[in-house]
C-alpha atoms as a PDB file:
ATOM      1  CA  UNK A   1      90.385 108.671  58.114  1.00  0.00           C
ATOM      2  CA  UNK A   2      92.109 105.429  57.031  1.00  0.00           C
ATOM      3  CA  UNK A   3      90.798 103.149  60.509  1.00  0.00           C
ATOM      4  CA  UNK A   4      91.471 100.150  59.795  1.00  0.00           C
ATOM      5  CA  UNK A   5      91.230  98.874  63.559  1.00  0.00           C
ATOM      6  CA  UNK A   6      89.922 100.126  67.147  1.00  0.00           C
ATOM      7  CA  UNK A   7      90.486  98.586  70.530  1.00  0.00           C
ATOM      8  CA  UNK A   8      88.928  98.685  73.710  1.00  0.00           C
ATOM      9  CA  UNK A   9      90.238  98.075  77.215  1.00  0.00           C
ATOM     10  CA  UNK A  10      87.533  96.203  79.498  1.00  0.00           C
ATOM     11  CA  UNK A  11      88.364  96.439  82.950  1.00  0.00           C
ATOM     12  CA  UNK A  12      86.722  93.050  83.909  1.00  0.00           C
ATOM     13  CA  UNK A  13      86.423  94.015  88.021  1.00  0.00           C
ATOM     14  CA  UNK A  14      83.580  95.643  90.192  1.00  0.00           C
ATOM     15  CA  UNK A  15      85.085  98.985  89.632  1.00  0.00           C
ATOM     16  CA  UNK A  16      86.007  98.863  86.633  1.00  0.00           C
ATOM     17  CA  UNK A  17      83.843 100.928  83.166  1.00  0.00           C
ATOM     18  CA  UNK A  18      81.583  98.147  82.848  1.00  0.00           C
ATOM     19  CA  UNK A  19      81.063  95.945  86.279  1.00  0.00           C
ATOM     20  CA  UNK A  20      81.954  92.210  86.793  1.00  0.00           C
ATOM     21  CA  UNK A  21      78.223  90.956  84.679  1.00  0.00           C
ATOM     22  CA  UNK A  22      77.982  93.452  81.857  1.00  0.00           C
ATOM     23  CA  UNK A  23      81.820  93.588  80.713  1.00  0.00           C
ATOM     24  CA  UNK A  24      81.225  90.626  77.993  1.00  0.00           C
ATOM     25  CA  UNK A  25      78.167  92.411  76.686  1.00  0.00           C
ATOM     26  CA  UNK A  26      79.920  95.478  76.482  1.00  0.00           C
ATOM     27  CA  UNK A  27      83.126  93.878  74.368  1.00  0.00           C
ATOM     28  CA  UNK A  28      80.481  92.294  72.542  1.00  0.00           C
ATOM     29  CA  UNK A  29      78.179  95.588  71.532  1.00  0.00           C
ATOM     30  CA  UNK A  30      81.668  96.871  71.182  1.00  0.00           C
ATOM     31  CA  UNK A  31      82.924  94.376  68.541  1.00  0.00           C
ATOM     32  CA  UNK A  32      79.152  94.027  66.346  1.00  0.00           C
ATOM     33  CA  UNK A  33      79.414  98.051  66.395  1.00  0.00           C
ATOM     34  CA  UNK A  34      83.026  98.363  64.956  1.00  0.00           C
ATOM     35  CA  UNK A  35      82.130  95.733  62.345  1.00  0.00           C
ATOM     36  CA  UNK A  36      79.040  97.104  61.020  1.00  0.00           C
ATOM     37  CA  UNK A  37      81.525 100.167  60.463  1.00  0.00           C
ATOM     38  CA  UNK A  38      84.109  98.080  59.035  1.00  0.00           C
ATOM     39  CA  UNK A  39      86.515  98.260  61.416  1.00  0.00           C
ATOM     40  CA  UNK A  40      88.718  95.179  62.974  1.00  0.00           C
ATOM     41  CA  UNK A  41      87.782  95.034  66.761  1.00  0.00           C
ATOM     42  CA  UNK A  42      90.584  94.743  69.264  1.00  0.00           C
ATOM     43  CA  UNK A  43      89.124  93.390  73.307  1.00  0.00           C
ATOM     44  CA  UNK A  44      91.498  93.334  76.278  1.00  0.00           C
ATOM     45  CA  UNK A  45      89.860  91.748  79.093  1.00  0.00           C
ATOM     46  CA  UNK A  46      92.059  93.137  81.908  1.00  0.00           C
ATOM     47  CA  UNK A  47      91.017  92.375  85.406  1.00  0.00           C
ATOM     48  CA  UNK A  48      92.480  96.418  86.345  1.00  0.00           C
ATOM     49  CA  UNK A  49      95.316  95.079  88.986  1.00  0.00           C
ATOM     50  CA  UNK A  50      97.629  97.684  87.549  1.00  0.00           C
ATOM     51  CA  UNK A  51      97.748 100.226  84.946  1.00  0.00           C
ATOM     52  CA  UNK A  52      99.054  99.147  81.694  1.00  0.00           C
ATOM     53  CA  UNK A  53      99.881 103.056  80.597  1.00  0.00           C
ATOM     54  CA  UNK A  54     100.307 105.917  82.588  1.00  0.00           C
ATOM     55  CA  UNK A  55      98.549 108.997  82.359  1.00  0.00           C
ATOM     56  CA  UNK A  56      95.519 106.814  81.574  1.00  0.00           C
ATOM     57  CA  UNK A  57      92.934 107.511  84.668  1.00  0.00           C
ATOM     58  CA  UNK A  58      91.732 110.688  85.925  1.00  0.00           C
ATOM     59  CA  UNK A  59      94.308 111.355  88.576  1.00  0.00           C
ATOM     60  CA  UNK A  60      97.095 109.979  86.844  1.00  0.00           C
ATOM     61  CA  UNK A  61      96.576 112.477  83.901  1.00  0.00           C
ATOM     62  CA  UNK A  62      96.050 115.271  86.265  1.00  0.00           C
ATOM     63  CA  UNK A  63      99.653 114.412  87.637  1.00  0.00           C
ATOM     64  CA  UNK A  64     101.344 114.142  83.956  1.00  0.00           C
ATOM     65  CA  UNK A  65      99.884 117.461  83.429  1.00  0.00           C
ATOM     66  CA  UNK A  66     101.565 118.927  86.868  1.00  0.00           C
ATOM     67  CA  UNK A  67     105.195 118.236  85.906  1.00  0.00           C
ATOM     68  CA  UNK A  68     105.285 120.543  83.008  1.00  0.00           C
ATOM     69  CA  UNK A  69     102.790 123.002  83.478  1.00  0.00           C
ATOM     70  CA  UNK A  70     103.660 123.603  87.337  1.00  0.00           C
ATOM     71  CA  UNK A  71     107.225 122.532  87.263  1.00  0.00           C
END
């Protein structure tokens, strides 16, 4: 498929994917993981405060979806 790199967006906050303690183990697994497959791992630490895309989260990519399908 010609990867070459991956990233991964950890939400560093109580709600975020992976909680306030296990968010550096995740990036970590995440990073050991795309190396074995020989892929360059990419981290972002965010704390979540705002969304860096839109459409991203659940109901933000039920609202993209609205526009042109519903009108």
């Amino acid at each position: 498929m010609g990867v070459t790199s991956a990233g991964l967006d950890v939400r560093v906050a109580r709600y975020g994917n992976f909680g306030d303690s296990e968010a550096a183990d995740a990036a970590a697994m995440f990073a050991r993981v795309a190396r074995i497959l020989g892929v360059e791992p990419v981290v972002f630490l965010t704390d979540a405060s705002h969304a860096y895309q839109p459409g991203i989260g659940r109901g933000e990519s039920l609202q993209a979806l609205d526009a042109p399908l519903l009108g």
